[in-house]
N, C-alpha and C. Protein backbone atom coordinates (compact mmCIF):
# COMPACT_ATOMS: atom_id res chain seq x y z
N UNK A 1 16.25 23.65 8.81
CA UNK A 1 15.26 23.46 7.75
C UNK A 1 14.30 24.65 7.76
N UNK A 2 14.28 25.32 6.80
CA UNK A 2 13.11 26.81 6.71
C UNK A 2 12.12 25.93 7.05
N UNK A 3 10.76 26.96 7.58
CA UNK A 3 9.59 26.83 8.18
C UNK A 3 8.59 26.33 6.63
N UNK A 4 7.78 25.58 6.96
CA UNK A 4 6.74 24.81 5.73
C UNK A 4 6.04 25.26 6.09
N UNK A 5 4.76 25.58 4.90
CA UNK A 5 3.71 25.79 5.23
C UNK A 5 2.73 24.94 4.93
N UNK A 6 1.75 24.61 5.72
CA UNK A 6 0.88 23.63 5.99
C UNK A 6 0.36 23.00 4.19
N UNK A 7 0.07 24.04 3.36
CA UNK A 7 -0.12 23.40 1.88
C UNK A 7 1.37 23.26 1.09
N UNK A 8 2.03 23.23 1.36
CA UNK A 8 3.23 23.08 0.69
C UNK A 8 4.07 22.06 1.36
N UNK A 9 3.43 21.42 2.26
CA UNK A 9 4.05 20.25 2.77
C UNK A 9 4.20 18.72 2.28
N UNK A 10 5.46 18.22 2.00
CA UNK A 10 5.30 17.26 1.38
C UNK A 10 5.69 15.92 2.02
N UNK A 11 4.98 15.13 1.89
CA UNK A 11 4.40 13.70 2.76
C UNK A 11 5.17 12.74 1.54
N UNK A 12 6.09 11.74 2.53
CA UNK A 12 6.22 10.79 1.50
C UNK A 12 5.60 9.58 2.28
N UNK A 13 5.50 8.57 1.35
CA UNK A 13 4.41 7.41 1.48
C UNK A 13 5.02 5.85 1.25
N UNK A 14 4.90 5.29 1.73
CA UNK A 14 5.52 3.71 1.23
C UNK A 14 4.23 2.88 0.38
N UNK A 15 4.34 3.56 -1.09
CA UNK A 15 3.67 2.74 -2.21
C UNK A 15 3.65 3.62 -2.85
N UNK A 16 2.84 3.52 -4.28
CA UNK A 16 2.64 3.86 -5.47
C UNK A 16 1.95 4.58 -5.91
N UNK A 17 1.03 5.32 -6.27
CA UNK A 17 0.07 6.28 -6.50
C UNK A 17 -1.04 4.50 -6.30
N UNK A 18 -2.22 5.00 -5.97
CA UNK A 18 -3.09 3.92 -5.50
C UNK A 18 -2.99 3.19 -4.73
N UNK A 19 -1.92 3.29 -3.56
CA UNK A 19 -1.60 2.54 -2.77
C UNK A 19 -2.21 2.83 -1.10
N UNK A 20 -2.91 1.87 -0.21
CA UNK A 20 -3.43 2.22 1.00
C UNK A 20 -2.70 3.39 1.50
N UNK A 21 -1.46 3.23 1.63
CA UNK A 21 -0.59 3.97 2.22
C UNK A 21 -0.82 5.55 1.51
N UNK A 22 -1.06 5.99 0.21
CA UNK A 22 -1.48 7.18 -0.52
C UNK A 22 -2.64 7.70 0.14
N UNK A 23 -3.82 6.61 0.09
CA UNK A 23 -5.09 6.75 0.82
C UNK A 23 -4.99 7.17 2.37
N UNK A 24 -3.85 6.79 2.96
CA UNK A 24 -3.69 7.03 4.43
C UNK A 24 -3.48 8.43 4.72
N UNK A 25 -2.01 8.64 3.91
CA UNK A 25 -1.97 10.03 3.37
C UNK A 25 -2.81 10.82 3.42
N UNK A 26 -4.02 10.82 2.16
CA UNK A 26 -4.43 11.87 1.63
C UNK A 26 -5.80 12.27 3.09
N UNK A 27 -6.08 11.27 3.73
CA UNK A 27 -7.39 11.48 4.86
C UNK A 27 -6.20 11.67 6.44
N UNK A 28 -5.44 11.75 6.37
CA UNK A 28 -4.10 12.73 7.13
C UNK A 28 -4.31 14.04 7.38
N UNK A 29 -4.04 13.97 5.58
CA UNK A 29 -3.68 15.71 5.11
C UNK A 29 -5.21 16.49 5.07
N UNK A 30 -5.95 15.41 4.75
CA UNK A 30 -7.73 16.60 5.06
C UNK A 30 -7.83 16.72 6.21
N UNK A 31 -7.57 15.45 7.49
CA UNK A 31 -7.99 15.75 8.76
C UNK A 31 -7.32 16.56 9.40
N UNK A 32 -5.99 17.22 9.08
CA UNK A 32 -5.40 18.15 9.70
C UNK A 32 -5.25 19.34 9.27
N UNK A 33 -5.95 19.38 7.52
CA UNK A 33 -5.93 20.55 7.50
C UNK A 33 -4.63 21.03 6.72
N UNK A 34 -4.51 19.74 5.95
CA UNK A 34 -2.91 20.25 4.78
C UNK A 34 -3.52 20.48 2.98
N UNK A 35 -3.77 21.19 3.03
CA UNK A 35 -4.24 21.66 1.67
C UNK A 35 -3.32 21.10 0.77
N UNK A 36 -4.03 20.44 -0.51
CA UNK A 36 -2.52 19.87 -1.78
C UNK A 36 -1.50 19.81 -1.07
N UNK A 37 -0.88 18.65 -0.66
CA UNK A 37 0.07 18.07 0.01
C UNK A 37 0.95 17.77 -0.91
N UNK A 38 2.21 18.31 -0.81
CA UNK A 38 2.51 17.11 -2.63
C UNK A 38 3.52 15.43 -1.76
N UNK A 39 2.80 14.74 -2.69
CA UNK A 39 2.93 13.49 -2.23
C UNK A 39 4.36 13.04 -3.15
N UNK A 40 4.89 11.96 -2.29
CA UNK A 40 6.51 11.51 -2.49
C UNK A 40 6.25 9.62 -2.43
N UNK A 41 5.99 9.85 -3.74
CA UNK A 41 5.50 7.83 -3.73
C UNK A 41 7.16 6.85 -3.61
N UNK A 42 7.15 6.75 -2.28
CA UNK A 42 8.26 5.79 -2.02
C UNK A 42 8.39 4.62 -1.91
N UNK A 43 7.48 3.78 -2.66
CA UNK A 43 7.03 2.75 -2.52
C UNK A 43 7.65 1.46 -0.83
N UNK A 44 8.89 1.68 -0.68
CA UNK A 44 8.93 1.13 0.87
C UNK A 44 9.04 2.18 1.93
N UNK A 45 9.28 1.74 3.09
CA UNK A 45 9.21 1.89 4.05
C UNK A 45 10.52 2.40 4.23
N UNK A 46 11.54 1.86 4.26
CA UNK A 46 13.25 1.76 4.33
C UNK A 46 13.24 3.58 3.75
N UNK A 47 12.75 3.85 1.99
CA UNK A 47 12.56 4.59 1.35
C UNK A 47 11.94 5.74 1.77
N UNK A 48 11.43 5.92 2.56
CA UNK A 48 10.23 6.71 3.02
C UNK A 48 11.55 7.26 4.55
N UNK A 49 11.63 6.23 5.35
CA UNK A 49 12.20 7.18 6.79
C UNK A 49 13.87 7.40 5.86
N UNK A 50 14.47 6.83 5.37
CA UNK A 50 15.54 7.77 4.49
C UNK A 50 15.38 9.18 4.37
N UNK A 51 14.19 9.41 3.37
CA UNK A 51 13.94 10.31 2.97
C UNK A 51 13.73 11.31 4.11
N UNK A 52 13.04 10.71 5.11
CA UNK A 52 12.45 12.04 6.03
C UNK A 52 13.86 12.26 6.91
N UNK A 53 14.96 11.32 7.15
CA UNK A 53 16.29 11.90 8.19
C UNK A 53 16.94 12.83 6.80
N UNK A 54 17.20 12.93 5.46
CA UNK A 54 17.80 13.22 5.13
C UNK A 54 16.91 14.94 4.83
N UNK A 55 15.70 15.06 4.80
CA UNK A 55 14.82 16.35 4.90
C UNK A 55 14.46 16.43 3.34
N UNK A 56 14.19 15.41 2.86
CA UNK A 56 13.85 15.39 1.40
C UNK A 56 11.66 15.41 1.98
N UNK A 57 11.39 14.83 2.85
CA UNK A 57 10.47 15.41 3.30
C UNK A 57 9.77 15.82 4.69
N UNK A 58 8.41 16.57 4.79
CA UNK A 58 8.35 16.91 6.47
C UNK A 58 7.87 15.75 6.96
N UNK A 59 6.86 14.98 6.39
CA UNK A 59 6.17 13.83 7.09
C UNK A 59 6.00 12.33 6.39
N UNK A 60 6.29 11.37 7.18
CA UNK A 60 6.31 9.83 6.09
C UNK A 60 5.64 9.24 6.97
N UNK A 61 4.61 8.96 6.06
CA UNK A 61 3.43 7.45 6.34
C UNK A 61 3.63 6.33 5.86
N UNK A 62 3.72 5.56 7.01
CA UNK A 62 3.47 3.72 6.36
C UNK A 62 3.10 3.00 7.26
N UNK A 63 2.44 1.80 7.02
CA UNK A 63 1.93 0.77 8.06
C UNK A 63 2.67 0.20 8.30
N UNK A 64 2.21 0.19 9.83
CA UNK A 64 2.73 -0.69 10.66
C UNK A 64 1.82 -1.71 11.40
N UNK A 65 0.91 -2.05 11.42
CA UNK A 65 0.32 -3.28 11.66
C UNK A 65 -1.40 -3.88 11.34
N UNK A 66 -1.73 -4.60 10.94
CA UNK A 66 -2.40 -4.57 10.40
C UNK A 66 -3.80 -6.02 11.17
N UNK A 67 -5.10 -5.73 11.21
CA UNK A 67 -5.42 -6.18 12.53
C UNK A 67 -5.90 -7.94 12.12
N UNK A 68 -5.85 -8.42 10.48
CA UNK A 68 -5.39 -9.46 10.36
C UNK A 68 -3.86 -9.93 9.83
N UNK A 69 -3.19 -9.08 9.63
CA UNK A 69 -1.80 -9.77 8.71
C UNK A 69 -1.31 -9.52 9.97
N UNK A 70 -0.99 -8.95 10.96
CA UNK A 70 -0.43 -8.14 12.29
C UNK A 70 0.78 -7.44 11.71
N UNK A 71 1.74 -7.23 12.44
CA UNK A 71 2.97 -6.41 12.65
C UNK A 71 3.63 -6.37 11.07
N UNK A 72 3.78 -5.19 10.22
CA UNK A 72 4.51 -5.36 8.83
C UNK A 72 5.81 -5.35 9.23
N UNK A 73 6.14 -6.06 9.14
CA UNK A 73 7.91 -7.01 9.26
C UNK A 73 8.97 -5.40 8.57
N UNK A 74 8.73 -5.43 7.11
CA UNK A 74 9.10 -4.31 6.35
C UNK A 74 9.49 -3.28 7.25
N UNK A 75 8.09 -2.78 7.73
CA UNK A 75 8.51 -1.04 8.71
C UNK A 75 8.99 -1.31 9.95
N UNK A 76 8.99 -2.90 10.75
CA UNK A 76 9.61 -2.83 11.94
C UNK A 76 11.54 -3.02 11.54
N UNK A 77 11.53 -3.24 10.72
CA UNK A 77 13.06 -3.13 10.17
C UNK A 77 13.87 -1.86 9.80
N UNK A 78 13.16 -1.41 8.92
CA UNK A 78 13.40 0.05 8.82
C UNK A 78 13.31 1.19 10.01
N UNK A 79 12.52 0.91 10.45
CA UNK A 79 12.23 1.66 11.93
C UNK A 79 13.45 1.57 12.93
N UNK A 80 14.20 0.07 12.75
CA UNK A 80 15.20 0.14 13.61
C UNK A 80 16.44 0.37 13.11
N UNK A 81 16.19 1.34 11.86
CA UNK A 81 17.56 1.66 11.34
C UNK A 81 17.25 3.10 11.39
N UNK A 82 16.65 3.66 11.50
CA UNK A 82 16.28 5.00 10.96
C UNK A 82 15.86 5.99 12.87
N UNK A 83 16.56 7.43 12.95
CA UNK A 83 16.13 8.29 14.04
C UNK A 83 14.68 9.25 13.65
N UNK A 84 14.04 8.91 14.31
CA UNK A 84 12.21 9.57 13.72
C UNK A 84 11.66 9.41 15.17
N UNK A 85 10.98 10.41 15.05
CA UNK A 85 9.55 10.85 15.93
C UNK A 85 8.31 10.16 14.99
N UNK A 86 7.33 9.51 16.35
CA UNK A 86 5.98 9.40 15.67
C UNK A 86 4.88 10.59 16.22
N UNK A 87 4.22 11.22 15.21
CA UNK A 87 3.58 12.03 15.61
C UNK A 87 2.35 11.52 15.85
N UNK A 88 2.21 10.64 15.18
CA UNK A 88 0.27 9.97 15.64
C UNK A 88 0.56 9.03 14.89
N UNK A 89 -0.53 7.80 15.71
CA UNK A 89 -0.57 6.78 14.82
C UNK A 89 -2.34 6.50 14.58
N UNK A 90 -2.78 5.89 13.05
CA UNK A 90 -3.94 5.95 13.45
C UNK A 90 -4.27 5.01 12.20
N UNK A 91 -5.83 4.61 11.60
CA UNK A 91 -5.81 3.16 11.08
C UNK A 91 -6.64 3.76 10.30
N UNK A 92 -7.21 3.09 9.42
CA UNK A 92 -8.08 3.06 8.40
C UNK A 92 -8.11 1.49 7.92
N UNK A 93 -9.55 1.52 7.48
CA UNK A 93 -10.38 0.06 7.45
C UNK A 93 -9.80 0.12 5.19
N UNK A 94 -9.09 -1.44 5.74
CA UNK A 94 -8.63 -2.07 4.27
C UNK A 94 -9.56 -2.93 3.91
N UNK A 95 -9.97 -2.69 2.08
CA UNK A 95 -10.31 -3.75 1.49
C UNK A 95 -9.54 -4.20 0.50
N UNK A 96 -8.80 -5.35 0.25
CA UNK A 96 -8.72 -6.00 -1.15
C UNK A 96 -8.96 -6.08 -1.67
N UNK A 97 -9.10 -6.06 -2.86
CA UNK A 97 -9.39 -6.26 -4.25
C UNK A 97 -8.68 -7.51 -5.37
N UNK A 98 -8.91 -8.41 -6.03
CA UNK A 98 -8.40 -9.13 -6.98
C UNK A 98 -8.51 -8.20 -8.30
N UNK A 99 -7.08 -7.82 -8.94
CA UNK A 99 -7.20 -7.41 -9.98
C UNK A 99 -6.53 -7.90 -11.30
N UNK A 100 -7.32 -7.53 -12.54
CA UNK A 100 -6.85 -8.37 -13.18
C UNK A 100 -6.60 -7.69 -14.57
N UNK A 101 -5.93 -7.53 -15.87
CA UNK A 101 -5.73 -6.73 -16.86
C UNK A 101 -7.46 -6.95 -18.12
N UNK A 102 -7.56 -6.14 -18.39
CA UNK A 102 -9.17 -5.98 -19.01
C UNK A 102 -8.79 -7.51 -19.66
N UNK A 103 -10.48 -8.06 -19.54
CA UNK A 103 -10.84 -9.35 -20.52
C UNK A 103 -9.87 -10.74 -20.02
N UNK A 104 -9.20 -10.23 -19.05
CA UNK A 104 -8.72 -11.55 -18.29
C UNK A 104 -9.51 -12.41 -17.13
N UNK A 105 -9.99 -13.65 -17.75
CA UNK A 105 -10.91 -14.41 -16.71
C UNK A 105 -10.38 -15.43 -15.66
N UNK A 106 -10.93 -15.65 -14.84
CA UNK A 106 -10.42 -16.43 -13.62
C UNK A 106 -9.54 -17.44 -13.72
N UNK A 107 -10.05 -18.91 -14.87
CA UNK A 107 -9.48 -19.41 -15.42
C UNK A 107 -8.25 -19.31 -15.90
N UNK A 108 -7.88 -18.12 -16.67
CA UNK A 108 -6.54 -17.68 -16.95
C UNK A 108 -5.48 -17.41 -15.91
N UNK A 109 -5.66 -16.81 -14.73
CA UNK A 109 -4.81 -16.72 -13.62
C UNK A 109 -3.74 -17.68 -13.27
N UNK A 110 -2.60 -17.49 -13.37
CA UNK A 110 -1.36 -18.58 -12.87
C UNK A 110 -0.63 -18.40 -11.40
N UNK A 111 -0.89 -16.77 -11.37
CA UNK A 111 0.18 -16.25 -10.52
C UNK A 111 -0.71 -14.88 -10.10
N UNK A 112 -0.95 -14.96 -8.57
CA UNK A 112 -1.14 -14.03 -8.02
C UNK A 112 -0.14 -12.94 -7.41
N UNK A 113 0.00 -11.81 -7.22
CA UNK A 113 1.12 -11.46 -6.16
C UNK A 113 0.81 -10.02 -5.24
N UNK A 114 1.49 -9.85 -4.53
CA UNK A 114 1.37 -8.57 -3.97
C UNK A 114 1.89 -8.58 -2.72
N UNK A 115 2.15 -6.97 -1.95
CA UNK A 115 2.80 -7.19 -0.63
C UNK A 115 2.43 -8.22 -0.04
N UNK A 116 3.48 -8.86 0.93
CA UNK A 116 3.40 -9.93 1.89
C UNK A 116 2.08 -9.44 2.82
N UNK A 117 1.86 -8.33 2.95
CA UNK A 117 1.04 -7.96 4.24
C UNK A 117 -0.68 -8.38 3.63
N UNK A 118 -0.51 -7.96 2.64
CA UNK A 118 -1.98 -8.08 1.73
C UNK A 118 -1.92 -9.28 1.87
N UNK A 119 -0.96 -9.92 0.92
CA UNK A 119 -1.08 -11.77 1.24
C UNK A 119 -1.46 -12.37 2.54
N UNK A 120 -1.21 -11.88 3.14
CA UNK A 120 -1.44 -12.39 4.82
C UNK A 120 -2.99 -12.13 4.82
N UNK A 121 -3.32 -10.88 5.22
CA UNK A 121 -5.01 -10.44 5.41
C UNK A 121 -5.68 -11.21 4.40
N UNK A 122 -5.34 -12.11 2.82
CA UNK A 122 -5.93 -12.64 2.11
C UNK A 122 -5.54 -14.07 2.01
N UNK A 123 -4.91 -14.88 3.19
CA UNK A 123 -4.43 -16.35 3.15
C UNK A 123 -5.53 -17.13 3.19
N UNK A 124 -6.27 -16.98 3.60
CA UNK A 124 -6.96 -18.10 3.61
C UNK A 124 -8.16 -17.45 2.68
N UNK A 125 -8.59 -16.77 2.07
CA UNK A 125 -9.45 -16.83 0.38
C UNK A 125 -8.52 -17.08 -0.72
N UNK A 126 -7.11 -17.11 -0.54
CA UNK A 126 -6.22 -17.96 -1.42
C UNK A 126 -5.96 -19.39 -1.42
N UNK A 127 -6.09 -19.69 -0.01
CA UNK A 127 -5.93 -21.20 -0.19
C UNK A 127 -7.03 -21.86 -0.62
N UNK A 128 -8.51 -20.92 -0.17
CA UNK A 128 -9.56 -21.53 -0.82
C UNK A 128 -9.99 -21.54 -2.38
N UNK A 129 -9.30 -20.50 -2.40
CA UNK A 129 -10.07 -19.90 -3.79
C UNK A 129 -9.55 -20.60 -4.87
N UNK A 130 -7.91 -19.89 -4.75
CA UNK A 130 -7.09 -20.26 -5.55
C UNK A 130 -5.79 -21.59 -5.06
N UNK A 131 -6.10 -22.50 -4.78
CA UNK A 131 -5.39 -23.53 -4.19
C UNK A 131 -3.68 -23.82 -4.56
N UNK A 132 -4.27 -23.94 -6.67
CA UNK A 132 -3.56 -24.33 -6.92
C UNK A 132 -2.58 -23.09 -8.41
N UNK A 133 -2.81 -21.71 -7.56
CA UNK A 133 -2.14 -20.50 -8.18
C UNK A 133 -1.03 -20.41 -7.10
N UNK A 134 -0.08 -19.78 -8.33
CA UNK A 134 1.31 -19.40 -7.45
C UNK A 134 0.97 -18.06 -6.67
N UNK A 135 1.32 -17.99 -5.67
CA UNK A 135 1.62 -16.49 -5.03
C UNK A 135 2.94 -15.82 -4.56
N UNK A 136 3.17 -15.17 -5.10
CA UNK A 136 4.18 -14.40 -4.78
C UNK A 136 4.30 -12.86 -4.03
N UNK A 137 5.11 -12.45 -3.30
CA UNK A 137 5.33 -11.39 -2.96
C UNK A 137 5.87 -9.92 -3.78
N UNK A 138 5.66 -9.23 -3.52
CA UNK A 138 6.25 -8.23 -4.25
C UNK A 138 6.34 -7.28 -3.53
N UNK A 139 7.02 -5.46 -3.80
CA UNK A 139 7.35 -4.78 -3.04
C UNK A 139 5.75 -3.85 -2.72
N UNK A 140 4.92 -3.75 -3.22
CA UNK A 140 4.34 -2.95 -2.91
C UNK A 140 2.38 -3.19 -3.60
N UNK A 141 1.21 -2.97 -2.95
CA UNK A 141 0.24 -3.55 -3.95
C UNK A 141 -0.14 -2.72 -5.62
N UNK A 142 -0.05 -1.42 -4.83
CA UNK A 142 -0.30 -0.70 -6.27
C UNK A 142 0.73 -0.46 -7.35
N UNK A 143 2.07 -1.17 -6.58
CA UNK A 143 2.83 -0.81 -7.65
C UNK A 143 3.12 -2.05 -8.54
N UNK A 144 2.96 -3.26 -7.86
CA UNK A 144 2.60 -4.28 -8.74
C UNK A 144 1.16 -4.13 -9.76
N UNK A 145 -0.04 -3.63 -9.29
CA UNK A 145 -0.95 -3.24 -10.37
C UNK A 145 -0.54 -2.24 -11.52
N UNK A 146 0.27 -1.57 -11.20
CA UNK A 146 0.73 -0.56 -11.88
C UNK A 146 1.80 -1.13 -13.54
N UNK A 147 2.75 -2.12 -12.32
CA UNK A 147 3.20 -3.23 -13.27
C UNK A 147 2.61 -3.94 -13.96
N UNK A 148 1.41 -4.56 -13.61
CA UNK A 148 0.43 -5.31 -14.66
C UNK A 148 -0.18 -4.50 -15.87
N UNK A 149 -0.39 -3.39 -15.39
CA UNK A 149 -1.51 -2.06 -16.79
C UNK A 149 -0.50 -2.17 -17.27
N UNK A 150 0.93 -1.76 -17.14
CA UNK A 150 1.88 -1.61 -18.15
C UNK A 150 3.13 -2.83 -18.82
N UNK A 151 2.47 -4.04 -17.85
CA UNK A 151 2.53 -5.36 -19.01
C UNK A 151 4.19 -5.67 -18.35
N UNK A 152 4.37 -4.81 -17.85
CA UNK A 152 5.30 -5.80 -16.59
C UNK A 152 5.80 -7.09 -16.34
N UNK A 153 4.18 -7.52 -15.96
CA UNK A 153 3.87 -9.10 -15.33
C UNK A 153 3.07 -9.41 -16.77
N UNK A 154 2.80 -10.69 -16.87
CA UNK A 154 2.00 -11.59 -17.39
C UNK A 154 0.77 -10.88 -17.35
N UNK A 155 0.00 -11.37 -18.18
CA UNK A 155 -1.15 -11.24 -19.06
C UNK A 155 -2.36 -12.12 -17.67
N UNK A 156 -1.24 -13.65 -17.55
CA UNK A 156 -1.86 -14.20 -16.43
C UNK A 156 -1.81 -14.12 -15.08
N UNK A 157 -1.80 -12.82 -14.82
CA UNK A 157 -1.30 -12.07 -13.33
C UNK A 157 -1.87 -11.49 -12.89
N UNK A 158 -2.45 -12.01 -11.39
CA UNK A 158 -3.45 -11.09 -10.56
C UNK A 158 -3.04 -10.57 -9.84
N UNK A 159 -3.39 -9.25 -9.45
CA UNK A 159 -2.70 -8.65 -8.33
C UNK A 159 -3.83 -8.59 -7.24
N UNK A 160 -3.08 -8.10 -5.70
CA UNK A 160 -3.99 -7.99 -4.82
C UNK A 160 -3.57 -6.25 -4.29
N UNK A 161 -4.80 -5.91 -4.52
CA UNK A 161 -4.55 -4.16 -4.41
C UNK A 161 -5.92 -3.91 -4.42
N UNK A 162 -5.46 -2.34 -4.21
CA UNK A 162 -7.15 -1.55 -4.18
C UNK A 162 -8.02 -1.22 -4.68
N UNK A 163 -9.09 -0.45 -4.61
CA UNK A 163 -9.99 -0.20 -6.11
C UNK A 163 -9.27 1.10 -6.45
N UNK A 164 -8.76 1.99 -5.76
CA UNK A 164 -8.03 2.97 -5.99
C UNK A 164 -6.69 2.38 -7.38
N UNK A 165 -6.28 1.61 -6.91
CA UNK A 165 -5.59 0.97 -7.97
C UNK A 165 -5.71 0.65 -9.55
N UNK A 166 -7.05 -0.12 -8.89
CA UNK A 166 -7.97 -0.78 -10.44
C UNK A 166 -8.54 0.61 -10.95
N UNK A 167 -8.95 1.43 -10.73
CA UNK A 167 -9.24 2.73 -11.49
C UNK A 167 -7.98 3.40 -12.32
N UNK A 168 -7.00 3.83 -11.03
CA UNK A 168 -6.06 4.11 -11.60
C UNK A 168 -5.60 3.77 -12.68
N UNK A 169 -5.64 2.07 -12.76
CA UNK A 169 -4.31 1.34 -13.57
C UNK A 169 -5.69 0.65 -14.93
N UNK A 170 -6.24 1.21 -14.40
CA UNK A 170 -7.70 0.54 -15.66
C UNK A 170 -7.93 -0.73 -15.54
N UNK A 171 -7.37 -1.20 -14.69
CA UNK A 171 -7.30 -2.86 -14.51
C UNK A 171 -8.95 -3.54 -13.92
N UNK A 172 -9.49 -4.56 -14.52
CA UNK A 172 -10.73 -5.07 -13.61
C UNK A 172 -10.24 -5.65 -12.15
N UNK A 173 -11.91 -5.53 -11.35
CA UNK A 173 -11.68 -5.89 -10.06
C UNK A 173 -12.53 -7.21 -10.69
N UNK A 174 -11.77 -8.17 -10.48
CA UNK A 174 -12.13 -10.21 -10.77
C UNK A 174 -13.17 -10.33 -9.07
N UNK A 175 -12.33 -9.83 -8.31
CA UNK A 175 -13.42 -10.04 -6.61
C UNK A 175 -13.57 -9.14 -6.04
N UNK A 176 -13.89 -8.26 -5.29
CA UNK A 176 -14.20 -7.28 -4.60
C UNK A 176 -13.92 -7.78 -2.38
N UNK A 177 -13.08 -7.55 -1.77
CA UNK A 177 -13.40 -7.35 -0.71
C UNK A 177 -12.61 -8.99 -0.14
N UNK A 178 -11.74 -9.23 -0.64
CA UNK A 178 -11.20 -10.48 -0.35
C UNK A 178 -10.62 -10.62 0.42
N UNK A 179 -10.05 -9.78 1.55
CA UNK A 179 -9.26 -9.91 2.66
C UNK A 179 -10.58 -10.91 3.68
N UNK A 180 -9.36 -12.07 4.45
CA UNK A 180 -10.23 -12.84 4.97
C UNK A 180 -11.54 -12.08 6.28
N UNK A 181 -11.02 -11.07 6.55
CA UNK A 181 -11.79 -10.20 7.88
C UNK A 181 -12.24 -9.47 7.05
N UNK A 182 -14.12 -8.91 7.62
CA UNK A 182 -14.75 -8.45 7.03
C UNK A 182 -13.91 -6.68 7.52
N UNK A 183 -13.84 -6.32 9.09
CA UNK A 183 -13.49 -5.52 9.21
C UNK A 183 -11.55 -5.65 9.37
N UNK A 184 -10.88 -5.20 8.31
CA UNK A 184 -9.44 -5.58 8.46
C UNK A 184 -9.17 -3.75 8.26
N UNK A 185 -8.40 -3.51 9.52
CA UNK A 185 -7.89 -2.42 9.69
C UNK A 185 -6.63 -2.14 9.66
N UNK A 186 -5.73 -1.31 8.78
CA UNK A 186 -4.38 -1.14 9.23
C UNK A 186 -4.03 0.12 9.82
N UNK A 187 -3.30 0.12 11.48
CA UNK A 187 -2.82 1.21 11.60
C UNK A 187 -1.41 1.96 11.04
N UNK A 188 -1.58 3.22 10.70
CA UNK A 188 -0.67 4.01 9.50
C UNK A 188 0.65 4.96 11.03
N UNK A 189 1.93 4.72 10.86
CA UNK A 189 2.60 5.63 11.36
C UNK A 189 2.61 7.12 10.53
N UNK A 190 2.25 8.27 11.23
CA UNK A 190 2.70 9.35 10.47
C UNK A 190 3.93 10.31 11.20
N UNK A 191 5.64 9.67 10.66
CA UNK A 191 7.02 10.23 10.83
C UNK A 191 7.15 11.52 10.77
N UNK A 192 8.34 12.19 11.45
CA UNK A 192 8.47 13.46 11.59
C UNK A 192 10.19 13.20 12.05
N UNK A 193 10.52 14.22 11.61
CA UNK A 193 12.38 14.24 11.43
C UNK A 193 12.46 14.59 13.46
């Protein structure tokens, strides 16, 4: 593989543009000093160490555990299919968000969804909150928000994702900070071929 240079290095990620995992990324690439990184939105995990054995990129980030949902099931699977070096592992503090498509009120909500891992860090402000809403899983948080701005999902569909998201995707934040732990941290693997 020719030699990279530190700004021309490209990081792939398990999620969507707005996704923790992007955010993990991008405070990576400042703390080490990777100028414009170009980013490789792989929304899983599986997707992401593929990519890095086959040299489609130099470095892949994704979580692996998270200090209320614990261990992401997702990357310990993939991990045991895939040959990778970890070069560091390190965390950043998650918040949730409830999001919702403009002018959609609480009331309206049928169906929440989003990664299993989010669902977890937010089980119990769902069972309180929303008792009697469906929740479902999906592959990724921002890329289910992403699905909602562009009408994807239902009209009556909340997602659980970031504010990075809700900007992105223009979508309102309905709650702010809903993961049940005030401090909920996930630590991020950053892969190397």
């Amino acid at each position: 593989m020719p030699r990279v240079s530190k700004k021309d290095l490209r990081i792939g990620v398990s999620g969507a543009p707005g996704s923790f995992s992007e955010e993990a990324a991008r405070l990576y690439a400042s703390k080490h000093g990777i100028k414009n990184p170009e980013l490789a939105y792989l929304i899983t995990v599986e997707n992401v160490l593929t990519s890095l054995e086959k040299g489609d990129i130099e470095l892949g980030i994704f979580p692996i555990e998270n200090s209320n949902g614990g261990i992401v099931i997702e990357a310990v699977h993939a991990m045991a299919k895939h040959r990778f070096s970890i070069k560091k592992i390190f965390e950043i503090d998650v918040h949730q968000n409830l999001l919702v498509k403009k002018g959609t009120t609480a009331d309206k909500i049928k169906t929440i969804v989003s990664h299993d891992q989010a669902i977890k860090q937010c089980r119990m402000y769902l069972k309180r909150i929303w008792p009697k809403v469906k929740v479902e899983e999906y592959a990724d948080t921002a890329k289910a928000a992403e699905d909602l701005s562009r009408g994807k999902l239902p009209k009556t569909t909340a997602v659980i994702a970031s504010k990075a998201a809700a900007e992105l995707y223009k979508l309102d934040i309905l709650e702010e900070s809903i993961q049940d732990l005030k401090f909920n941290y996930t630590s991020f693997v950053v892969a190397v071929r």
